[in-house]
PDB file of N, CA and C in Angstrom:
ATOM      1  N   UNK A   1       0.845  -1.168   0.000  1.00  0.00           N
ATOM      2  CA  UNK A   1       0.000   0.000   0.000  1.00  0.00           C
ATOM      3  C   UNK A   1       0.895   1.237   0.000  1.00  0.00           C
ATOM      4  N   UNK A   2       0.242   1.981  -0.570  1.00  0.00           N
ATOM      5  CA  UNK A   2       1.303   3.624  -0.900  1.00  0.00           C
ATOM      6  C   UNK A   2       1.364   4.689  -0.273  1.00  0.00           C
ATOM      7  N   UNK A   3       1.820   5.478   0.467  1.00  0.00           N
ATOM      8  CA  UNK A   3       1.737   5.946   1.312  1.00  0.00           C
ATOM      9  C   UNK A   3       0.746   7.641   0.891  1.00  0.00           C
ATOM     10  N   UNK A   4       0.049   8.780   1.202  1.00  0.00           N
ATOM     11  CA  UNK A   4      -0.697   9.551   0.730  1.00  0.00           C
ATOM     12  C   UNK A   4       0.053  10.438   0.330  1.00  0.00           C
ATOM     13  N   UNK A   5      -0.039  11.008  -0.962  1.00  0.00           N
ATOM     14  CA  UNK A   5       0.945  12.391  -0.967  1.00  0.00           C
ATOM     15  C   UNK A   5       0.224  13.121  -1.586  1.00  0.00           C
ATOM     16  N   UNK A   6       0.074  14.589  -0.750  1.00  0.00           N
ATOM     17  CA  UNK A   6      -0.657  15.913  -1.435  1.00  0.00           C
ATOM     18  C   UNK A   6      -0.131  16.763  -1.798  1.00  0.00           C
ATOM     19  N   UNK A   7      -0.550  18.040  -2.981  1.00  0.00           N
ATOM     20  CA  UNK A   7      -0.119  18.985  -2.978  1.00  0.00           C
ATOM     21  C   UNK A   7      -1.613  20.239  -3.239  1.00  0.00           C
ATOM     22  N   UNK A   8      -1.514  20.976  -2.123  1.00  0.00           N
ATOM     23  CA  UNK A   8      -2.680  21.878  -2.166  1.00  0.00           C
ATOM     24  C   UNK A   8      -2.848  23.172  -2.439  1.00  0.00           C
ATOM     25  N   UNK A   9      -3.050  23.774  -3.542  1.00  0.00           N
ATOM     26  CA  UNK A   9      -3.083  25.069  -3.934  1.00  0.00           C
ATOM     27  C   UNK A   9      -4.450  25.915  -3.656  1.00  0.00           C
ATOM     28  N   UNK A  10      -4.340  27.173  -3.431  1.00  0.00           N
ATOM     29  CA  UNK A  10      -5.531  27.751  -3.879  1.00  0.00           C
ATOM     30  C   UNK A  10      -4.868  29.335  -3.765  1.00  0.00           C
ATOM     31  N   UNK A  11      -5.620  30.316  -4.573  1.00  0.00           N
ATOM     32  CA  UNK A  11      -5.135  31.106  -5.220  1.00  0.00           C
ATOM     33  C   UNK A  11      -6.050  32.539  -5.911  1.00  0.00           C
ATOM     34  N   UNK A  12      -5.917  33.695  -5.547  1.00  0.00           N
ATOM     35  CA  UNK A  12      -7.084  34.625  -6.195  1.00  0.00           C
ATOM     36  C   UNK A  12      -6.143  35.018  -7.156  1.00  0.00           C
ATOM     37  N   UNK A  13      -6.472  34.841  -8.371  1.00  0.00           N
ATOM     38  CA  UNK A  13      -6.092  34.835  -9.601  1.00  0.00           C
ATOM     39  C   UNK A  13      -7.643  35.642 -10.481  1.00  0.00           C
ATOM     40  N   UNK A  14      -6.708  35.952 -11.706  1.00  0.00           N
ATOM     41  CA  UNK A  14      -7.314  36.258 -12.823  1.00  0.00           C
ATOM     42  C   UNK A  14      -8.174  35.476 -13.831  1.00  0.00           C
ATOM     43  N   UNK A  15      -8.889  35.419 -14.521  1.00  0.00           N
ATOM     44  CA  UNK A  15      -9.693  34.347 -15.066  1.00  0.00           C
ATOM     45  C   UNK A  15      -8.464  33.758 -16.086  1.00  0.00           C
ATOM     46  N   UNK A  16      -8.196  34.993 -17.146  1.00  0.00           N
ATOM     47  CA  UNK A  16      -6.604  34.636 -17.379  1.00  0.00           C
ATOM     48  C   UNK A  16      -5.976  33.113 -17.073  1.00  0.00           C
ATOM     49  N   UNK A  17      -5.549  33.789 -16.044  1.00  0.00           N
ATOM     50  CA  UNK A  17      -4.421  33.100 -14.857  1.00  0.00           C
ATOM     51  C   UNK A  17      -5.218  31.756 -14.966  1.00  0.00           C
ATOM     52  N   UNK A  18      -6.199  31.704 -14.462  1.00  0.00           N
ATOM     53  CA  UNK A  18      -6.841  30.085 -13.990  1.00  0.00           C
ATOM     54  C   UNK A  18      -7.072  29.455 -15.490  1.00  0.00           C
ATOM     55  N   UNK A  19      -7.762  30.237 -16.684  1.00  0.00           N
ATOM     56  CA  UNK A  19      -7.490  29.381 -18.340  1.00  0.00           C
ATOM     57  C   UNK A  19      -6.295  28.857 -18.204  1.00  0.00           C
ATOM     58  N   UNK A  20      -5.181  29.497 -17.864  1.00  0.00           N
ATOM     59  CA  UNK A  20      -3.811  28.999 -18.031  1.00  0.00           C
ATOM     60  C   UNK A  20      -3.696  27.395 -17.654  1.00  0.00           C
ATOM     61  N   UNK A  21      -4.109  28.013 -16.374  1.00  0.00           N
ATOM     62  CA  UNK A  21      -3.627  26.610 -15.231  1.00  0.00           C
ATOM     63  C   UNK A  21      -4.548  25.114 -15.861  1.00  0.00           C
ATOM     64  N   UNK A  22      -6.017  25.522 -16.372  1.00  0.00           N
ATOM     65  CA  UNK A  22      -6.497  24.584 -16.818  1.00  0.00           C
ATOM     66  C   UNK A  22      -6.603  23.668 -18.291  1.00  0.00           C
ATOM     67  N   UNK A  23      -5.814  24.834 -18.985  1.00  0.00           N
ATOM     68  CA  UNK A  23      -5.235  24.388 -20.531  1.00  0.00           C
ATOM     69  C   UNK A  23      -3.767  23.502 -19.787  1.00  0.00           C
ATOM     70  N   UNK A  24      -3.239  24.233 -19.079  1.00  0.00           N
ATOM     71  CA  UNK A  24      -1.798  23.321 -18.407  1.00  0.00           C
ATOM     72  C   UNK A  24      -2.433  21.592 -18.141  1.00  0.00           C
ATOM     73  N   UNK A  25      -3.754  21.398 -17.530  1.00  0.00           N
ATOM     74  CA  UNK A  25      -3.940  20.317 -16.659  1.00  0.00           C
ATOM     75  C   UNK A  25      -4.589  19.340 -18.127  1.00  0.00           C
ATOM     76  N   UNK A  26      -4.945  20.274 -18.694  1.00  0.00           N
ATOM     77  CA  UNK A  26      -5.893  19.083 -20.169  1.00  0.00           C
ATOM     78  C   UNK A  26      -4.654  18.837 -21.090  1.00  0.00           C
ATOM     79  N   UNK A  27      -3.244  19.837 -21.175  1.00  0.00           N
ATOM     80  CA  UNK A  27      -2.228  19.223 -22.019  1.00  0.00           C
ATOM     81  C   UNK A  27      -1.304  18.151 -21.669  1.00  0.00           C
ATOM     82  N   UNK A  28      -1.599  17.964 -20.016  1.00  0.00           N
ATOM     83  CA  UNK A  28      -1.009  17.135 -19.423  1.00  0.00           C
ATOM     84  C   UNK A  28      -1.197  15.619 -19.513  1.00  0.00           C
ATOM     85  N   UNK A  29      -2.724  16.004 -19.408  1.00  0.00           N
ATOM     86  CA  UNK A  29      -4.003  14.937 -18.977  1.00  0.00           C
ATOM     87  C   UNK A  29      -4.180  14.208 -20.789  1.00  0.00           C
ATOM     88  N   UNK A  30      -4.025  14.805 -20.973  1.00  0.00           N
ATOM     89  CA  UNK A  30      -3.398  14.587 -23.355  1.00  0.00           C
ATOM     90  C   UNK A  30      -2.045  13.093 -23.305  1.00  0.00           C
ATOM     91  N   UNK A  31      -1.629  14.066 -22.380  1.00  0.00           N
ATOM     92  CA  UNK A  31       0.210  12.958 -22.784  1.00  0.00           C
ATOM     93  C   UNK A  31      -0.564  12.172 -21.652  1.00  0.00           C
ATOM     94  N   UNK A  32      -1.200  12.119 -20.515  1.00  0.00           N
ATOM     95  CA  UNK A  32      -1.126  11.088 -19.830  1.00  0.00           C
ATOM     96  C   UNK A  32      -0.180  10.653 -18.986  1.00  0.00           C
ATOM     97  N   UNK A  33      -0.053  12.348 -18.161  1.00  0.00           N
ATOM     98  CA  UNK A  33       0.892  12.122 -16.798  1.00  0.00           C
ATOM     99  C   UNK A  33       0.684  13.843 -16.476  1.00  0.00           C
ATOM    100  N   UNK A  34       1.140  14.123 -15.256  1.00  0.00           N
ATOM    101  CA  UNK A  34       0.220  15.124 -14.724  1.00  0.00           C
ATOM    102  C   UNK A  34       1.235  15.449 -13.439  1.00  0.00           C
ATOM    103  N   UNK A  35       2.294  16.229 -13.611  1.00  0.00           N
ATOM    104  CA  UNK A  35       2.979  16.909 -12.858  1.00  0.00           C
ATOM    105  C   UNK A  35       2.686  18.081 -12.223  1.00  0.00           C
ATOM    106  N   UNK A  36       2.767  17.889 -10.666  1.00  0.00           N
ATOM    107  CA  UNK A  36       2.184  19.264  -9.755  1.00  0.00           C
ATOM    108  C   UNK A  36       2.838  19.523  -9.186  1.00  0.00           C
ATOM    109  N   UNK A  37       3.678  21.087  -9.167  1.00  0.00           N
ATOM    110  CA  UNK A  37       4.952  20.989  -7.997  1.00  0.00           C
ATOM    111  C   UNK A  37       4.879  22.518  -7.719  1.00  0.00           C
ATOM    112  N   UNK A  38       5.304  22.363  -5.870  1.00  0.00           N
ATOM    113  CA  UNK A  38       4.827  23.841  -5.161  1.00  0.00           C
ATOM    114  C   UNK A  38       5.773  23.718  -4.013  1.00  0.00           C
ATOM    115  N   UNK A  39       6.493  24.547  -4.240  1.00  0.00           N
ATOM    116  CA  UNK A  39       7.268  24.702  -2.565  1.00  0.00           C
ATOM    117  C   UNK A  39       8.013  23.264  -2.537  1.00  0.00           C
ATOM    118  N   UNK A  40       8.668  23.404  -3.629  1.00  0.00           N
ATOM    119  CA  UNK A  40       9.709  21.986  -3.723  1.00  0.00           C
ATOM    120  C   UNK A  40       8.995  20.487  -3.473  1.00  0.00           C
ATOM    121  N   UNK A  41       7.609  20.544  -3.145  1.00  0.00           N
ATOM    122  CA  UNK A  41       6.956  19.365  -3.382  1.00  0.00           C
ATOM    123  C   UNK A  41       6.444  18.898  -4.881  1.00  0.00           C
ATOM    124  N   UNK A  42       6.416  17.823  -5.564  1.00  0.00           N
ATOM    125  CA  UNK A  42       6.169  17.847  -6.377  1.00  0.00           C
ATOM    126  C   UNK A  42       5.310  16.099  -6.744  1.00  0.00           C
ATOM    127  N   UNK A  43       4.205  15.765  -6.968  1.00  0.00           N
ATOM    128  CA  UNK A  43       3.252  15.224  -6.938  1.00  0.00           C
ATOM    129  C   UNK A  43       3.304  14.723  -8.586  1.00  0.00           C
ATOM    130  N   UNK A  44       3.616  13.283  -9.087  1.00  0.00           N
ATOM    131  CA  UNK A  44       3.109  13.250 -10.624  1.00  0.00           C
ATOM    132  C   UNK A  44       2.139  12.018 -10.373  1.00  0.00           C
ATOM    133  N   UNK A  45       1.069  12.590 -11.271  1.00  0.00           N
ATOM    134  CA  UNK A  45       0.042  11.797 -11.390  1.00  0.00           C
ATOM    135  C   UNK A  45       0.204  10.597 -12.307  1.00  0.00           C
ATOM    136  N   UNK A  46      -0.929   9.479 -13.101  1.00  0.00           N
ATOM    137  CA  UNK A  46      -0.829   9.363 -14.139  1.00  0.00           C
ATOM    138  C   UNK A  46      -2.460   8.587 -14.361  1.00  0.00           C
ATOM    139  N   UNK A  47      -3.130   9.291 -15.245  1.00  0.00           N
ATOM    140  CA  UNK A  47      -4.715   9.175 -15.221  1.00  0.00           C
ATOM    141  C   UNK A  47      -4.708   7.639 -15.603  1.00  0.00           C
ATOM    142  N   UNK A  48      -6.139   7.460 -15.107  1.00  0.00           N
ATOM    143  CA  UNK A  48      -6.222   5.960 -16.279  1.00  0.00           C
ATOM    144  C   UNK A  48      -7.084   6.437 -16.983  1.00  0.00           C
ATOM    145  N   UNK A  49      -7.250   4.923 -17.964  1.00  0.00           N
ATOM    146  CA  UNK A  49      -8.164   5.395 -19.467  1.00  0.00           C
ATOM    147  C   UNK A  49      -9.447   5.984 -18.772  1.00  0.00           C
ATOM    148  N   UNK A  50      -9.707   5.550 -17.918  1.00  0.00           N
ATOM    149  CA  UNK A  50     -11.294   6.528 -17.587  1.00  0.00           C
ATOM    150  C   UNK A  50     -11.146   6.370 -15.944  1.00  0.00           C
ATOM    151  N   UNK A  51     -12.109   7.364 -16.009  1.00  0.00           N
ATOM    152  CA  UNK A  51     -12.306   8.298 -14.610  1.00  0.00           C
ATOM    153  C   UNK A  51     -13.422   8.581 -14.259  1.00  0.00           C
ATOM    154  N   UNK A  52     -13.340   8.846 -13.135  1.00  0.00           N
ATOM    155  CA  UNK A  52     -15.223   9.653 -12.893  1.00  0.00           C
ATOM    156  C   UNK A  52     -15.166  11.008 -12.561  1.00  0.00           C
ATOM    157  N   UNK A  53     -16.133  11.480 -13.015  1.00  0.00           N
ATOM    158  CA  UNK A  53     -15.720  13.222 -13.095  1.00  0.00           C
ATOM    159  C   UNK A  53     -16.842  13.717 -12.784  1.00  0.00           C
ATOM    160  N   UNK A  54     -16.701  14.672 -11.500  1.00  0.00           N
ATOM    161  CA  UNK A  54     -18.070  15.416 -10.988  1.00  0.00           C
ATOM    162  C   UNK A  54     -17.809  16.973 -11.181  1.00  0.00           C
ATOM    163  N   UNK A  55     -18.775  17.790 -11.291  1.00  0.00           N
ATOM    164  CA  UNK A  55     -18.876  18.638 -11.306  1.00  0.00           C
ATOM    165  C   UNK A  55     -19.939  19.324 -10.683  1.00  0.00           C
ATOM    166  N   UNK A  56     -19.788  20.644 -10.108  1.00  0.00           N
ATOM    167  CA  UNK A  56     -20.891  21.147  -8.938  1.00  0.00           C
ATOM    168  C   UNK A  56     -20.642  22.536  -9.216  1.00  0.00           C
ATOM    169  N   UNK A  57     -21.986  23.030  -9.842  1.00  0.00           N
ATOM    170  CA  UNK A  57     -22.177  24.410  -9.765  1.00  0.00           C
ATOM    171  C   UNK A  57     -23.191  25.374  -8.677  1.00  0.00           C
ATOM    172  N   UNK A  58     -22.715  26.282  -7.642  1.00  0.00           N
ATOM    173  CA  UNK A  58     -23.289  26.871  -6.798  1.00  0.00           C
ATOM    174  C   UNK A  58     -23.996  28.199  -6.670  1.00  0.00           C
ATOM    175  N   UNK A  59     -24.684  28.675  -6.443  1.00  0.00           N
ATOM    176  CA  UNK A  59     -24.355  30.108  -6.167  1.00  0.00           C
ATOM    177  C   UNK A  59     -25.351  30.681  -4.920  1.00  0.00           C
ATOM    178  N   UNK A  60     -24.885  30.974  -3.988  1.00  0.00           N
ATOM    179  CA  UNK A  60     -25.377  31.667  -3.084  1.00  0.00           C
ATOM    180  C   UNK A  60     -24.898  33.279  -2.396  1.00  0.00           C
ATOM    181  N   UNK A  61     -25.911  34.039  -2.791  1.00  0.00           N
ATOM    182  CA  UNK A  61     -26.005  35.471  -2.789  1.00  0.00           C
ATOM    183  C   UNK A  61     -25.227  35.832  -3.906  1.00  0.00           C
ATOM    184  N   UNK A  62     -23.594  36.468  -3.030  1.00  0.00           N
ATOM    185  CA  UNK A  62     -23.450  37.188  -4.262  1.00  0.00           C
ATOM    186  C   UNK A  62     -22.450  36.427  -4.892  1.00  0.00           C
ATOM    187  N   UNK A  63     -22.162  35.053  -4.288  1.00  0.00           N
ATOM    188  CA  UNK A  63     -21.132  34.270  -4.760  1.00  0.00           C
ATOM    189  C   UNK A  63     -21.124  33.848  -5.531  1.00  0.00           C
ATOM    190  N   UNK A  64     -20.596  33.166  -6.610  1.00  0.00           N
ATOM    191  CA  UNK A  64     -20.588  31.430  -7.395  1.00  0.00           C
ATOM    192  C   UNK A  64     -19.523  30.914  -7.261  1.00  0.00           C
ATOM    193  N   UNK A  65     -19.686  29.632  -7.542  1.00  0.00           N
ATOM    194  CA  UNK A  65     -18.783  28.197  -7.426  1.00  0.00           C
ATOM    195  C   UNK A  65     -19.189  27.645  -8.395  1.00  0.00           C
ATOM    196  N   UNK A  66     -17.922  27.061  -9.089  1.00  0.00           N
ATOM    197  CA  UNK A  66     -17.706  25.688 -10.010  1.00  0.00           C
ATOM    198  C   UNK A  66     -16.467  24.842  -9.421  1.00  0.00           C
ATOM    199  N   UNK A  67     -16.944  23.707  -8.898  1.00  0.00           N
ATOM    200  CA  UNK A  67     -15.926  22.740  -8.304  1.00  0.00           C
ATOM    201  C   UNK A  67     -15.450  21.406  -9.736  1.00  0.00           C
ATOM    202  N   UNK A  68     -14.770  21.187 -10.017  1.00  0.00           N
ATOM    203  CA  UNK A  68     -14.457  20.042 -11.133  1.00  0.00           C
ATOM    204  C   UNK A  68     -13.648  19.079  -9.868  1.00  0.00           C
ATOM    205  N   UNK A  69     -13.899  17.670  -9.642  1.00  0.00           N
ATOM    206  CA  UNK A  69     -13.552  16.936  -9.457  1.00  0.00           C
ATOM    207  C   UNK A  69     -13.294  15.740 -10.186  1.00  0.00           C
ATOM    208  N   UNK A  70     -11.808  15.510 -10.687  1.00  0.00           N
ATOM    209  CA  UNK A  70     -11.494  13.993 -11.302  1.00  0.00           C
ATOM    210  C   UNK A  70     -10.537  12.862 -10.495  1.00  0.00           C
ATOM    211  N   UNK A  71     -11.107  11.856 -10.347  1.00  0.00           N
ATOM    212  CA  UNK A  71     -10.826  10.934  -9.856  1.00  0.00           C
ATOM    213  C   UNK A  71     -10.720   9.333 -10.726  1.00  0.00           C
ATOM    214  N   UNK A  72      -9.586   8.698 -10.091  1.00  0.00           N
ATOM    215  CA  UNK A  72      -9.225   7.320 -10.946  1.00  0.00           C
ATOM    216  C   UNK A  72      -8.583   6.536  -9.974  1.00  0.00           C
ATOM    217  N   UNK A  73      -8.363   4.936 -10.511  1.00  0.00           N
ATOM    218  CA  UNK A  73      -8.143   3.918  -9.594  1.00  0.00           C
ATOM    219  C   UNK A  73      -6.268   3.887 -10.422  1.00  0.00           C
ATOM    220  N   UNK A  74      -5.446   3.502  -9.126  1.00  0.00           N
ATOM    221  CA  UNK A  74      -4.565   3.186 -10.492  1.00  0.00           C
ATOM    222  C   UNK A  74      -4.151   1.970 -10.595  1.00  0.00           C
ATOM    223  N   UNK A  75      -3.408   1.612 -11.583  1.00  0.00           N
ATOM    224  CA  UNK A  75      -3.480  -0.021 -11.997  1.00  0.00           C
ATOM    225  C   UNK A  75      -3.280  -0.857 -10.639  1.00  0.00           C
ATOM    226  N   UNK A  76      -3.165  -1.996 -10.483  1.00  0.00           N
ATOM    227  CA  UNK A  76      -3.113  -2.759  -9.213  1.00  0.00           C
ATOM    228  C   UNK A  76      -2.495  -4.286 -10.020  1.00  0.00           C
ATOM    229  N   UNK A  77      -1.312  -4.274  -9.244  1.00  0.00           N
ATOM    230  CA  UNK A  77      -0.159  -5.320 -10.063  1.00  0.00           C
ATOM    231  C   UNK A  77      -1.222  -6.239 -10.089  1.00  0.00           C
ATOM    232  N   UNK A  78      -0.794  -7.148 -11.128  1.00  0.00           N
ATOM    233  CA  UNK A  78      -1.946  -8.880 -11.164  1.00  0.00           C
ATOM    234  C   UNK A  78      -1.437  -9.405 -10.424  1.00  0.00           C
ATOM    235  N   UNK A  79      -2.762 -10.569  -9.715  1.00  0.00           N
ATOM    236  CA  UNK A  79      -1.781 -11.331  -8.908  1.00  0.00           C
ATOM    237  C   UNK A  79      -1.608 -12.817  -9.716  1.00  0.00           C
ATOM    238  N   UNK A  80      -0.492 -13.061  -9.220  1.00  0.00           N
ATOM    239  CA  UNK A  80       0.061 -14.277  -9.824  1.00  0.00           C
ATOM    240  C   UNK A  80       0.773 -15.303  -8.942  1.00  0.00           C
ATOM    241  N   UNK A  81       0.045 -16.716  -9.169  1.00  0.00           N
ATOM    242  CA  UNK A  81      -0.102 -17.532  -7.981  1.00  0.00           C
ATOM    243  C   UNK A  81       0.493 -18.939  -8.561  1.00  0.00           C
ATOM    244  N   UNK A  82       1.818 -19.526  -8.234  1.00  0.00           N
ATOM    245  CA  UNK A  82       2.866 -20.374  -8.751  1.00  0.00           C
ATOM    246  C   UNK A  82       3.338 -21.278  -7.462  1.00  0.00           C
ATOM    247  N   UNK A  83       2.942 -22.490  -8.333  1.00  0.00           N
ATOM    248  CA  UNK A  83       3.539 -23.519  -7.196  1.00  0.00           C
ATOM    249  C   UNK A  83       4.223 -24.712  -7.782  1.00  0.00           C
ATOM    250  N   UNK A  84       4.860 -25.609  -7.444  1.00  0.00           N
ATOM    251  CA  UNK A  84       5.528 -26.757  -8.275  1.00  0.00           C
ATOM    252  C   UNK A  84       5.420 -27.838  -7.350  1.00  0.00           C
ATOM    253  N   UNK A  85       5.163 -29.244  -7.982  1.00  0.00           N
ATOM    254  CA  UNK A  85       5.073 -30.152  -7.343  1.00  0.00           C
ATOM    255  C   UNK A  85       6.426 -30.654  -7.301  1.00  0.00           C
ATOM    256  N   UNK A  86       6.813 -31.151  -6.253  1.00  0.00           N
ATOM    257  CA  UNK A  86       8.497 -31.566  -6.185  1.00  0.00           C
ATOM    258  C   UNK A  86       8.228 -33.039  -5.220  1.00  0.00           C
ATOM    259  N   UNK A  87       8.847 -33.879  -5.863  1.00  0.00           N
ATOM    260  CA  UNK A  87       8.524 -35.128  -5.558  1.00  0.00           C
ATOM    261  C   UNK A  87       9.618 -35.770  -4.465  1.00  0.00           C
TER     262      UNK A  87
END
């Protein structure tokens, strides 16, 4: 089992600024590996062929929210089970 590793951003940015960051995460999410690095931590992902993907739009008063959540399993070695009869 693997041990948890995070890296947590958040940020008041420009709309700009955040297109950036999210053209960065779909050119990544393209090649199929997904490097995140902040304060010398650095986190690489690597998606699988499919995912589950939520999305949640809010708005209360004068606020709004759009949350994108993607999530995936990642591969899990086969198991492989070998024995020999020895006489």
């Amino acid at each position: 089992m693997s041990e948890k590793s995070e890296v947590t951003f958040e940020s008041q940015m420009t709309v700009e600024e955040a297109i950036s960051y999210f053209e960065a995460i779909i050119s990544s999410l393209k090649r199929g590996s997904v490097t995140i690095t902040q304060a010398g931590k650095t986190l690489t992902l690597e998606p699988a062929p499919t995912m589950k993907v939520e999305v949640e739009a809010e708005r209360k008063k004068s606020k709004e929210e759009i949350a994108i959540k993607m999530k995936w399993k990642t591969k899990v070695p086969e198991l492989q089970i070998s024995g020999s009869n020895v006489a």
